[in-house]
PDB file of N, CA and C in Angstrom:
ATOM      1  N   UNK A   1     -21.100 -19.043  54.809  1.00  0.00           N
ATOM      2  CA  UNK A   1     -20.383 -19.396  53.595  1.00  0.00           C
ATOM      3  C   UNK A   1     -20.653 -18.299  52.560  1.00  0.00           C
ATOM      4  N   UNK A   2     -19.462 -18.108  52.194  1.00  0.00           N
ATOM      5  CA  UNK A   2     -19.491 -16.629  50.975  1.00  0.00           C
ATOM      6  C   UNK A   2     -20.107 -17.478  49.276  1.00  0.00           C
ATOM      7  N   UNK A   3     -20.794 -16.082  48.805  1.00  0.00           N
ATOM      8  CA  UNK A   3     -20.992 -17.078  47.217  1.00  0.00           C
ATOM      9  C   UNK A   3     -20.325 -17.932  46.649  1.00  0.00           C
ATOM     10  N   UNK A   4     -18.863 -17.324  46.339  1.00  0.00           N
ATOM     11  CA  UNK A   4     -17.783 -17.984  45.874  1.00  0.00           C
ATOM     12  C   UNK A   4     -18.014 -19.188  46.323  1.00  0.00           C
ATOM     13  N   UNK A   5     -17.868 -19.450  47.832  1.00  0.00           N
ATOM     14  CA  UNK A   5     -17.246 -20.856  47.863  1.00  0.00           C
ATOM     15  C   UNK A   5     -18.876 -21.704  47.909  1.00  0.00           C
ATOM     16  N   UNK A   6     -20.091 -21.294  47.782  1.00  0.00           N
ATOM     17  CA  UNK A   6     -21.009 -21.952  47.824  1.00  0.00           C
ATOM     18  C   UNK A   6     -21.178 -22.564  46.096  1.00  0.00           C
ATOM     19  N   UNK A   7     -20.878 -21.576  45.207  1.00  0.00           N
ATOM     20  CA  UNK A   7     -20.852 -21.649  44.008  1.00  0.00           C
ATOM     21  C   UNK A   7     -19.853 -22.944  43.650  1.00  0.00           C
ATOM     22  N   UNK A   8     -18.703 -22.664  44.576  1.00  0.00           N
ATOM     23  CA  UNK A   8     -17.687 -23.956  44.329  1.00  0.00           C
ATOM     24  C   UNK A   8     -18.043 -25.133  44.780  1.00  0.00           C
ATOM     25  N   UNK A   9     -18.648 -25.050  45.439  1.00  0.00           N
ATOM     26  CA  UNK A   9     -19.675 -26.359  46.413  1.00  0.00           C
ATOM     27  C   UNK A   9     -20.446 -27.249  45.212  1.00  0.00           C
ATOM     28  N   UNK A  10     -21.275 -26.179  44.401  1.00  0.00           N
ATOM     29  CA  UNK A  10     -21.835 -26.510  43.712  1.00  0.00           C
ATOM     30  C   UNK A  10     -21.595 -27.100  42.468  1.00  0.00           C
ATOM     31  N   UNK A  11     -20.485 -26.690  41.861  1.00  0.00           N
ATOM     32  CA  UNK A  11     -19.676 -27.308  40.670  1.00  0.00           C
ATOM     33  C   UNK A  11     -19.386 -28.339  41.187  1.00  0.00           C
ATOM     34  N   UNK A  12     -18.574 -28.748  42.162  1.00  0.00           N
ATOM     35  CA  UNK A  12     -18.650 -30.286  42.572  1.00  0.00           C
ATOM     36  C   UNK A  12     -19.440 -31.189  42.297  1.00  0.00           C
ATOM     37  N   UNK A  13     -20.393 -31.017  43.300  1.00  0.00           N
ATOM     38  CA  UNK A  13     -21.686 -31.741  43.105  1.00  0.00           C
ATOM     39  C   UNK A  13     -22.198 -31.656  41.830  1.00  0.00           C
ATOM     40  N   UNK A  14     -22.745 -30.945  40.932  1.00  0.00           N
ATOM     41  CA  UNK A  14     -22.598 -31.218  39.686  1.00  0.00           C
ATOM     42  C   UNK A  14     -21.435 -32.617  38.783  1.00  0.00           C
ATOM     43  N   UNK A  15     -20.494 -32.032  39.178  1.00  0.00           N
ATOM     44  CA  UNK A  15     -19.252 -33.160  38.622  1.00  0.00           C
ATOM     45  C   UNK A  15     -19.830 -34.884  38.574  1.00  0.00           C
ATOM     46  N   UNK A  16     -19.811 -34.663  40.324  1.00  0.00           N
ATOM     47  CA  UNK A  16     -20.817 -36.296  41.329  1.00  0.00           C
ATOM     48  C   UNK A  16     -21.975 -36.798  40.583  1.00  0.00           C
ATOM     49  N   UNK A  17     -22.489 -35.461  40.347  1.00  0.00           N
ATOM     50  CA  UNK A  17     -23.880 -35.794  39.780  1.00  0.00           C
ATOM     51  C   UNK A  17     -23.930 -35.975  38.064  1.00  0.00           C
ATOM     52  N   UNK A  18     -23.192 -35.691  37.477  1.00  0.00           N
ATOM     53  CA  UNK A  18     -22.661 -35.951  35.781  1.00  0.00           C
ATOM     54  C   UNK A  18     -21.779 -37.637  35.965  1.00  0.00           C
ATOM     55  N   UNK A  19     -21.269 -37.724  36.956  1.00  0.00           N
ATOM     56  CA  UNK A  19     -20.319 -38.940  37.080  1.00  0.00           C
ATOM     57  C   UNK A  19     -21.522 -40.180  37.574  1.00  0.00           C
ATOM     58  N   UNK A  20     -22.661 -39.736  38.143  1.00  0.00           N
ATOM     59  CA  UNK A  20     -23.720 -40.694  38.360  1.00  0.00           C
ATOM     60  C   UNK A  20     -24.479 -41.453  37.394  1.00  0.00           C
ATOM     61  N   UNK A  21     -24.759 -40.185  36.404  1.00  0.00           N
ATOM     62  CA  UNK A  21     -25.474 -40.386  35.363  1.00  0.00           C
ATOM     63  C   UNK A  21     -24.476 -41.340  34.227  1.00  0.00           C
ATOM     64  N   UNK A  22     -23.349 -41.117  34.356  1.00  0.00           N
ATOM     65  CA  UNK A  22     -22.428 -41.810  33.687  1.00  0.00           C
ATOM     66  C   UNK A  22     -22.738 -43.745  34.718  1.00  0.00           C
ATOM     67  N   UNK A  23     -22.589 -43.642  35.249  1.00  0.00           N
ATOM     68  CA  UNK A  23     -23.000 -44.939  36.362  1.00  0.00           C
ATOM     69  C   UNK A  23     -24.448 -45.638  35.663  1.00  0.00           C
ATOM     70  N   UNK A  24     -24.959 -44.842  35.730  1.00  0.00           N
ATOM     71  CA  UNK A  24     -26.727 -44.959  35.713  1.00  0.00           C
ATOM     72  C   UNK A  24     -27.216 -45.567  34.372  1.00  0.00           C
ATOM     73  N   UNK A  25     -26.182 -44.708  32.865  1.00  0.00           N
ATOM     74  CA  UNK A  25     -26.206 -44.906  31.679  1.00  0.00           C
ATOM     75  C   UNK A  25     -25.649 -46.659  31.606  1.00  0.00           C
ATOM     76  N   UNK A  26     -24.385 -46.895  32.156  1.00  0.00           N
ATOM     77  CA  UNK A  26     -24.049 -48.113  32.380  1.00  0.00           C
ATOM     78  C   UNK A  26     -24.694 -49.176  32.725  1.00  0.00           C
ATOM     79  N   UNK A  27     -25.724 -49.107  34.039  1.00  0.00           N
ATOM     80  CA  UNK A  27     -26.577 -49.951  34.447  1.00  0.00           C
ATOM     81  C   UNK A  27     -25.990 -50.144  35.689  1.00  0.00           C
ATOM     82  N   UNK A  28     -25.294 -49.283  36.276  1.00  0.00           N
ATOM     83  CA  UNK A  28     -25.023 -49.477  37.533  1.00  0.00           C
ATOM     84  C   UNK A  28     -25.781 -48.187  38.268  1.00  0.00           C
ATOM     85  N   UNK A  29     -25.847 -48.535  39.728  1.00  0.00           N
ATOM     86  CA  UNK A  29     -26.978 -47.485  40.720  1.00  0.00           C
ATOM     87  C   UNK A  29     -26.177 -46.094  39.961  1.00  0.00           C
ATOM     88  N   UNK A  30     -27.100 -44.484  40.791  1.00  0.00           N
ATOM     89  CA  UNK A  30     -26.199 -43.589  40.103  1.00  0.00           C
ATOM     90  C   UNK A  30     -25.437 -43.178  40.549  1.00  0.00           C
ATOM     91  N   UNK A  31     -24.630 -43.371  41.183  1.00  0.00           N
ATOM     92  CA  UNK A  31     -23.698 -42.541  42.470  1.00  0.00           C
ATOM     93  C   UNK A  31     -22.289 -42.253  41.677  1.00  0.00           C
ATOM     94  N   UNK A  32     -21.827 -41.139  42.162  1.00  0.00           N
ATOM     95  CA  UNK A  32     -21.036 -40.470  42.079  1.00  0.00           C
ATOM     96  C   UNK A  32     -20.177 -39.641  42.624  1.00  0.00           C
ATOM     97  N   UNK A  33     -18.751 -39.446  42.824  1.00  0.00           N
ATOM     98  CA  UNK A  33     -17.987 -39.089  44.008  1.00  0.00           C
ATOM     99  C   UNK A  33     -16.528 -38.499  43.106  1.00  0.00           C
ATOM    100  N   UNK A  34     -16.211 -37.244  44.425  1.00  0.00           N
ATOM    101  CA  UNK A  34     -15.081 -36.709  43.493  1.00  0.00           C
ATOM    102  C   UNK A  34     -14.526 -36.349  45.265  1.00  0.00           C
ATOM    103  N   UNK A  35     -13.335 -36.025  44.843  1.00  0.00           N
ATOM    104  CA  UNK A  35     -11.993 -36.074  46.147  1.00  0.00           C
ATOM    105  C   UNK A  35     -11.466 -34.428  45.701  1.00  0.00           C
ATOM    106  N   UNK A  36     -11.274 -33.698  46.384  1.00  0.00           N
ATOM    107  CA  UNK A  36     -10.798 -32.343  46.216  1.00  0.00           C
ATOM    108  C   UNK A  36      -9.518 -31.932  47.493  1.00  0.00           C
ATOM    109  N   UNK A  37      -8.540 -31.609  46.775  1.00  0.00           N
ATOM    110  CA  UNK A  37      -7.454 -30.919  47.694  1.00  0.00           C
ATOM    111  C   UNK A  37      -7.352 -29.587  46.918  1.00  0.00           C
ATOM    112  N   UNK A  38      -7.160 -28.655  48.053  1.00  0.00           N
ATOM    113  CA  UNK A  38      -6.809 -27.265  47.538  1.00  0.00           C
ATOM    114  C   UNK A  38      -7.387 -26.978  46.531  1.00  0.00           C
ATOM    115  N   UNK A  39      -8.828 -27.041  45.509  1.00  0.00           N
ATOM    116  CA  UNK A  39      -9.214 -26.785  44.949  1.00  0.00           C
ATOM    117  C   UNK A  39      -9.020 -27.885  43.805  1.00  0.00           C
ATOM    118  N   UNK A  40      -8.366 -28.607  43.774  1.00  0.00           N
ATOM    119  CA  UNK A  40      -7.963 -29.916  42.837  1.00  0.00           C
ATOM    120  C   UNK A  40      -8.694 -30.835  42.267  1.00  0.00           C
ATOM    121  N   UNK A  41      -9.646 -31.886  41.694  1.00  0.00           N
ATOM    122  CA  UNK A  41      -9.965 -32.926  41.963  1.00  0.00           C
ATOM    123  C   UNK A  41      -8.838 -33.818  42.011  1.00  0.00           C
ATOM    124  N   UNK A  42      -8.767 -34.667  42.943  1.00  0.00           N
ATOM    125  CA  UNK A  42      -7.393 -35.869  42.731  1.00  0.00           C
ATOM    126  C   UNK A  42      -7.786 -37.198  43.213  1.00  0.00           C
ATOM    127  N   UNK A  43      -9.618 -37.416  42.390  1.00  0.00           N
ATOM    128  CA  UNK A  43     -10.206 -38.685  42.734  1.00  0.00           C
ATOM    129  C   UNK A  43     -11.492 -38.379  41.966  1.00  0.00           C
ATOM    130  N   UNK A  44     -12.255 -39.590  41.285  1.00  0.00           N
ATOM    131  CA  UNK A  44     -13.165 -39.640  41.173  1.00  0.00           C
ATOM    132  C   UNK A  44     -13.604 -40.878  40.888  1.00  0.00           C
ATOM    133  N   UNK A  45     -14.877 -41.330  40.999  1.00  0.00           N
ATOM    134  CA  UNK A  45     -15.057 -42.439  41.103  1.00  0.00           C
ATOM    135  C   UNK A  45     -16.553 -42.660  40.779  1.00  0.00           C
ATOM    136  N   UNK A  46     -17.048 -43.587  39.893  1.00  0.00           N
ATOM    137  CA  UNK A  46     -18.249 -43.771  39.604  1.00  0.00           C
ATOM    138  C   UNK A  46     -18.753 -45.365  39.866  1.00  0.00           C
ATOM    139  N   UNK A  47     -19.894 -45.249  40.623  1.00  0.00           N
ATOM    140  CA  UNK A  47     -20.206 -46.828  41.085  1.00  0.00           C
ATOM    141  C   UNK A  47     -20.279 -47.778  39.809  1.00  0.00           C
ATOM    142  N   UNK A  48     -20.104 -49.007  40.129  1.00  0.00           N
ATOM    143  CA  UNK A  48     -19.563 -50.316  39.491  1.00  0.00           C
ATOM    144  C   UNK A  48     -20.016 -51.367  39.859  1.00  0.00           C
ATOM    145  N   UNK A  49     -20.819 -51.787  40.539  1.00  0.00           N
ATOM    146  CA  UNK A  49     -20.874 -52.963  41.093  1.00  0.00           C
ATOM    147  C   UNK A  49     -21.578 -54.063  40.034  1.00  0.00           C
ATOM    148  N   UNK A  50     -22.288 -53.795  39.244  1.00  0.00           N
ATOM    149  CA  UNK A  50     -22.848 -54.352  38.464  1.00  0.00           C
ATOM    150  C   UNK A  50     -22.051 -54.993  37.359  1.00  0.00           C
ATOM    151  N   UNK A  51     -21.236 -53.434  36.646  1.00  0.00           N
ATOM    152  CA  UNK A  51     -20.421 -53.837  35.403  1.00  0.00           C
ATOM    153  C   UNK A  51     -19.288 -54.306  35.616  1.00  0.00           C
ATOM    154  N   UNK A  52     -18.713 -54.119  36.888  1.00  0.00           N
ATOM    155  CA  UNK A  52     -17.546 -54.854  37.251  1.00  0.00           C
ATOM    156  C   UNK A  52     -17.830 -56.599  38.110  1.00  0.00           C
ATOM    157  N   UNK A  53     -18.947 -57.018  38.074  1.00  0.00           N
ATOM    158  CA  UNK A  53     -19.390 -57.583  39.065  1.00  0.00           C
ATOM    159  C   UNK A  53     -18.253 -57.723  40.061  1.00  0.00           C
ATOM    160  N   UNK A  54     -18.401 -56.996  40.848  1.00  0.00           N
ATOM    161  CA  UNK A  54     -17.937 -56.721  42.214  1.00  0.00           C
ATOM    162  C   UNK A  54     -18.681 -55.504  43.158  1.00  0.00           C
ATOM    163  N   UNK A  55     -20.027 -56.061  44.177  1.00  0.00           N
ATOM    164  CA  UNK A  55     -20.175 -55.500  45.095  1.00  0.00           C
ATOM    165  C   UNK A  55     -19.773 -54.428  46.081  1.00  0.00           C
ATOM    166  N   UNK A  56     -18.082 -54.467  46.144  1.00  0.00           N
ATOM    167  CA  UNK A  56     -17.075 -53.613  46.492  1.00  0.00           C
ATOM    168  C   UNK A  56     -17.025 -52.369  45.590  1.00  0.00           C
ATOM    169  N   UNK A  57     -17.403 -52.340  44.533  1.00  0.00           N
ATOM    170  CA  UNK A  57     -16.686 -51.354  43.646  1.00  0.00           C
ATOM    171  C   UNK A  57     -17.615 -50.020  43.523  1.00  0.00           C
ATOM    172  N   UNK A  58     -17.607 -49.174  45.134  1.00  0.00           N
ATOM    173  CA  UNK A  58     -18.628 -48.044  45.225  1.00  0.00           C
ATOM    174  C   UNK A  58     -17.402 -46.941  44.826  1.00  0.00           C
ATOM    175  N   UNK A  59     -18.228 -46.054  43.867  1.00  0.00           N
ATOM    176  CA  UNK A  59     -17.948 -44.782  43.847  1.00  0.00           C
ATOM    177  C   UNK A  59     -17.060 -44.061  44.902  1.00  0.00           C
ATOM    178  N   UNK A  60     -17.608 -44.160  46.509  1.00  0.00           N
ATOM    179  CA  UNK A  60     -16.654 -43.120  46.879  1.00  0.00           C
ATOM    180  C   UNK A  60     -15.086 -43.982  47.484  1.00  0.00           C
ATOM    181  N   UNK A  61     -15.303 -45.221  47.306  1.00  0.00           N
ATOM    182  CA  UNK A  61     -14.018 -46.082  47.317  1.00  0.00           C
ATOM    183  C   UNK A  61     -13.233 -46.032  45.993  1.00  0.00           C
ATOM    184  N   UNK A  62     -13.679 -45.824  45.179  1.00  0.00           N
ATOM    185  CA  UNK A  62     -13.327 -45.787  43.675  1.00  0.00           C
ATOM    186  C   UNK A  62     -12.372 -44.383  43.775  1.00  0.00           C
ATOM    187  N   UNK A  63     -13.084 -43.613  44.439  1.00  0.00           N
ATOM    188  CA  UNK A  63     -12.226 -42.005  44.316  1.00  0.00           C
ATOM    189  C   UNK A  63     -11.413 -42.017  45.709  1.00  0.00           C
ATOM    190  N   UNK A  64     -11.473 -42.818  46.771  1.00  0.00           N
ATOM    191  CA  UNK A  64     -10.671 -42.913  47.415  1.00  0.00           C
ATOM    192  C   UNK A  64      -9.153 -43.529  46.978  1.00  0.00           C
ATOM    193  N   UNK A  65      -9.461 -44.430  46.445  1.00  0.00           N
ATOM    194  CA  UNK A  65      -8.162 -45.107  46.066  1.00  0.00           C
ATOM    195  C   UNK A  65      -7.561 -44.606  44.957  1.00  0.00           C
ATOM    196  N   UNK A  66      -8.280 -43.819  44.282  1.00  0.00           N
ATOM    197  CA  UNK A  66      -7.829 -42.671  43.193  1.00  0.00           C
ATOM    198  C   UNK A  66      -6.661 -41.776  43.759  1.00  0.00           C
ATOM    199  N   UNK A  67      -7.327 -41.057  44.424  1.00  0.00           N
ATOM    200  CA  UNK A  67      -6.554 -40.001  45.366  1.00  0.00           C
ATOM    201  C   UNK A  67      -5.653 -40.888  46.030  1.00  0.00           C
ATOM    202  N   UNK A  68      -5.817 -41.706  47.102  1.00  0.00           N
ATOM    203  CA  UNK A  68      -4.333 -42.055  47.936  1.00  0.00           C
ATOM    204  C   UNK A  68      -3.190 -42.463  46.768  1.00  0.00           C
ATOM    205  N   UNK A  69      -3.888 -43.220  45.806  1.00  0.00           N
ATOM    206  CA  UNK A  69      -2.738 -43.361  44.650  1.00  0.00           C
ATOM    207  C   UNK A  69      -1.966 -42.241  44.440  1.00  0.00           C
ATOM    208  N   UNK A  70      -2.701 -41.168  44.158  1.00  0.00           N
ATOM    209  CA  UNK A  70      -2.041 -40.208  43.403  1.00  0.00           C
ATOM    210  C   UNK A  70      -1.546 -39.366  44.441  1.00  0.00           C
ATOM    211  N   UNK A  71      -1.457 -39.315  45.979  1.00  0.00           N
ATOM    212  CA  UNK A  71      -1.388 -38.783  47.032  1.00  0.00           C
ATOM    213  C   UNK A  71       0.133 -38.902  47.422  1.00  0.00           C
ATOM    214  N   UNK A  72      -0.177 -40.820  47.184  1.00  0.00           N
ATOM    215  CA  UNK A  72       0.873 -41.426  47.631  1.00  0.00           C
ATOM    216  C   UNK A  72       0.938 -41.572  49.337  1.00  0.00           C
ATOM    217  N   UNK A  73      -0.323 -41.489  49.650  1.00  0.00           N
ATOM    218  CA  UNK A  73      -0.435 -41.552  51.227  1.00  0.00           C
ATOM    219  C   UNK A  73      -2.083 -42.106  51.451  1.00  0.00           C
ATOM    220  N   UNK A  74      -2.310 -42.171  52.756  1.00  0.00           N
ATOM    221  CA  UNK A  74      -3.908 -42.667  53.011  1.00  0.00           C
ATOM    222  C   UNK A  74      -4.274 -41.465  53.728  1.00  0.00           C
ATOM    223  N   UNK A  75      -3.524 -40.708  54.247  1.00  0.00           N
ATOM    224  CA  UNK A  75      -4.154 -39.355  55.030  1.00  0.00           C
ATOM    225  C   UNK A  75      -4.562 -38.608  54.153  1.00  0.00           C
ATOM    226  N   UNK A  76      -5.885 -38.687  54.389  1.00  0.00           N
ATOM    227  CA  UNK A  76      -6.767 -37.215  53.169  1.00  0.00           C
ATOM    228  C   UNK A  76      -7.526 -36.291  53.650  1.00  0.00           C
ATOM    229  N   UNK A  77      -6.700 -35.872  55.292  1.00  0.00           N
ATOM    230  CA  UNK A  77      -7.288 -35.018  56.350  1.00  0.00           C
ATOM    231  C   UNK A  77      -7.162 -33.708  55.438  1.00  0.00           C
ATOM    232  N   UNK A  78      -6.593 -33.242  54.377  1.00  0.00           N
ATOM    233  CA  UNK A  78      -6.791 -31.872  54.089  1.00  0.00           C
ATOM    234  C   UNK A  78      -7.526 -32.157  52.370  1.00  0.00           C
ATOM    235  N   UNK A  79      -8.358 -33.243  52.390  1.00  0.00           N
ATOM    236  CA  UNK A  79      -9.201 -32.885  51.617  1.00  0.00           C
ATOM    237  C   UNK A  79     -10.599 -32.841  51.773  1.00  0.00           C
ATOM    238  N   UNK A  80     -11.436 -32.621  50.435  1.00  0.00           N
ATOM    239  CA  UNK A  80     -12.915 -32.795  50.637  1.00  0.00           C
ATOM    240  C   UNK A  80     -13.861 -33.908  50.163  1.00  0.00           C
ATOM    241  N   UNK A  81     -14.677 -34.783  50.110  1.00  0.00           N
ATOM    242  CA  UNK A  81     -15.259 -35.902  49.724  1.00  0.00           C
ATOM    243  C   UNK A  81     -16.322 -35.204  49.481  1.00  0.00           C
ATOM    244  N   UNK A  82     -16.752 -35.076  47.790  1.00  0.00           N
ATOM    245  CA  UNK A  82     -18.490 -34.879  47.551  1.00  0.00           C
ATOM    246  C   UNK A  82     -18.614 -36.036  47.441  1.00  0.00           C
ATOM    247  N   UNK A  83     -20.177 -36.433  47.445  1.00  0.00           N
ATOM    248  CA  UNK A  83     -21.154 -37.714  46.756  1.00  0.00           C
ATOM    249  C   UNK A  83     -22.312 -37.488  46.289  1.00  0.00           C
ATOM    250  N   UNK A  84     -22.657 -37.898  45.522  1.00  0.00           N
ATOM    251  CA  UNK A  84     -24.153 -37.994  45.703  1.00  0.00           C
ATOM    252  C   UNK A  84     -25.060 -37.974  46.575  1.00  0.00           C
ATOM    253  N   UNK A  85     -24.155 -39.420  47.057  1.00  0.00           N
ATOM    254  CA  UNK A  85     -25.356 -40.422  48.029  1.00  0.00           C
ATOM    255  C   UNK A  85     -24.947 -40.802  49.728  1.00  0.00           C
ATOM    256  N   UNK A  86     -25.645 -40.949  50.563  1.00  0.00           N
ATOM    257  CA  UNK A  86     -25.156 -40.789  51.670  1.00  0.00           C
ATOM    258  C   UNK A  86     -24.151 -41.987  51.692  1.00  0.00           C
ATOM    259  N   UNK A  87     -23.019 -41.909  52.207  1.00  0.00           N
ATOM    260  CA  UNK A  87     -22.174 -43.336  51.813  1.00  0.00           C
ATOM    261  C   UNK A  87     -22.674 -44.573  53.220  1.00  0.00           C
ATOM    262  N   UNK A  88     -22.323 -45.679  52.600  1.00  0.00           N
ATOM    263  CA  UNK A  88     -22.762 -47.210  53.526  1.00  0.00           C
ATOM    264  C   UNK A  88     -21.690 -47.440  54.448  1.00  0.00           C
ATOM    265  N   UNK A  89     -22.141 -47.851  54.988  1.00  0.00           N
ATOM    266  CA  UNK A  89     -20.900 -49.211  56.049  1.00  0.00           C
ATOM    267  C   UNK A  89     -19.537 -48.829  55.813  1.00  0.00           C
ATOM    268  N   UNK A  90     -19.939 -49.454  54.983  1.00  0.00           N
ATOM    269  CA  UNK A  90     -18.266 -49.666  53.795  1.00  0.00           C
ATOM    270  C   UNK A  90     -17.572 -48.989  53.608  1.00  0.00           C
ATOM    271  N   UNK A  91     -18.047 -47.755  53.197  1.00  0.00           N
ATOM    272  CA  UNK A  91     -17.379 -46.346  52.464  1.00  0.00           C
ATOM    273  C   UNK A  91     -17.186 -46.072  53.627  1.00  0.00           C
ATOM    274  N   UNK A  92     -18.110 -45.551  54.744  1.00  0.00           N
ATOM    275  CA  UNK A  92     -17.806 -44.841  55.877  1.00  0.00           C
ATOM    276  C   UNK A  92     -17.103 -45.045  56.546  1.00  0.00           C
ATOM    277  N   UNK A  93     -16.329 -46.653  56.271  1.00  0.00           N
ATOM    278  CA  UNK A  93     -15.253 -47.157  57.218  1.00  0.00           C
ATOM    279  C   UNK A  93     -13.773 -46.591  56.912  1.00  0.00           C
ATOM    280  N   UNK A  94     -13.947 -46.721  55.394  1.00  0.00           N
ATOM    281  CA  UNK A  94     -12.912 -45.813  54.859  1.00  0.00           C
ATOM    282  C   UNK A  94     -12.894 -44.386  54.737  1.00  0.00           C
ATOM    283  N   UNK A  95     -13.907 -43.762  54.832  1.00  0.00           N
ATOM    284  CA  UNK A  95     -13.849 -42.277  54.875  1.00  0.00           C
ATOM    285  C   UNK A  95     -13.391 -42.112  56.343  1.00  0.00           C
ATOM    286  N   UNK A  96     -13.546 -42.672  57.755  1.00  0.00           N
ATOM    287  CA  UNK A  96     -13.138 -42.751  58.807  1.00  0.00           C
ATOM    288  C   UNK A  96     -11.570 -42.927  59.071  1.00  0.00           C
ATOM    289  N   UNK A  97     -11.447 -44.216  57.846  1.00  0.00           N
ATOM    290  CA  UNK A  97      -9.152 -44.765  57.754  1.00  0.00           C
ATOM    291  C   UNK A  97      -8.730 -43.091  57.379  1.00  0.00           C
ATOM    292  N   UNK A  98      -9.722 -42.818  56.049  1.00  0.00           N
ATOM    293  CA  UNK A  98      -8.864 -41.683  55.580  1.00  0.00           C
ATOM    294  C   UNK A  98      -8.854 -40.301  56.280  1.00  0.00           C
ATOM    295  N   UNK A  99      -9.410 -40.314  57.218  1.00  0.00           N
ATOM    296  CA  UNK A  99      -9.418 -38.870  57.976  1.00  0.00           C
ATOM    297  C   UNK A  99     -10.059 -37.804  56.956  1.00  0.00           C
ATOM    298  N   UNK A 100     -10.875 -37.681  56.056  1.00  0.00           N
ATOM    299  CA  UNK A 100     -11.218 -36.435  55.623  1.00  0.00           C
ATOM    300  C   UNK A 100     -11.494 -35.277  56.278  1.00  0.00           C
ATOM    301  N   UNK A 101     -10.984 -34.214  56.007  1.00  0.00           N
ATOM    302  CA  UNK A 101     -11.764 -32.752  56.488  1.00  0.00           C
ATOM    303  C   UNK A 101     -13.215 -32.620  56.418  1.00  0.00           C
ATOM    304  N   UNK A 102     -13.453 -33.268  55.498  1.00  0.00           N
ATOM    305  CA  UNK A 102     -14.807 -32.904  55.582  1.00  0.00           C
ATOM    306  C   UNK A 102     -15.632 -33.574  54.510  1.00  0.00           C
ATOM    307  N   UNK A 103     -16.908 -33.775  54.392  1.00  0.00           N
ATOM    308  CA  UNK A 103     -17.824 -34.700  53.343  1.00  0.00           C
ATOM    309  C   UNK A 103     -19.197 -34.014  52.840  1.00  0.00           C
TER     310      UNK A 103
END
């Protein structure tokens, strides 16, 4: 991997990790998740489960359904999924529906 794109790696994760702390400030766990096409973000999502009381409401489902919204499709084989946090059950079932390139 060339600087550039390690450097771009890294602004991401940053993003995840500013979108956690936003979670964290709330009183929900800190997790944080952003959806990238072609250099884009077109998802992000900060965990909820607490302030929304709803259990369901993880971060990288939050930026999943971000993106297919704005996609207008569920195939998100040509994008990228950062997180924080290693994703659960749950998420992974949907990161599996959505075909990502990569996580």
């Amino acid at each position: 991997m060339d600087r550039s794109a390690l450097e771009q790696h890294e602004t991401y994760m940053r993003i995840c990790i500013d979108l956690a702390k936003m979670a964290k400030q709330r009183g929900d766990s800190p997790v944080g998740s952003i959806i990238v096409q072609n250099g884009s973000i077109i998802g992000k999502g900060i965990e909820g489960g607490k302030t929304h009381k709803d259990i369901t409401f993880h971060a990288e489902i939050e930026a999943i359904r971000e993106a297919t919204r704005h996609l207008g499709k569920q195939d998100l084989s040509d994008c990228i999924l950062y997180t924080t946090h290693e994703p659960c059950i749950m998420c992974s079932y949907m990161i599996r529906h959505t075909k990502f390139h990569s996580l």
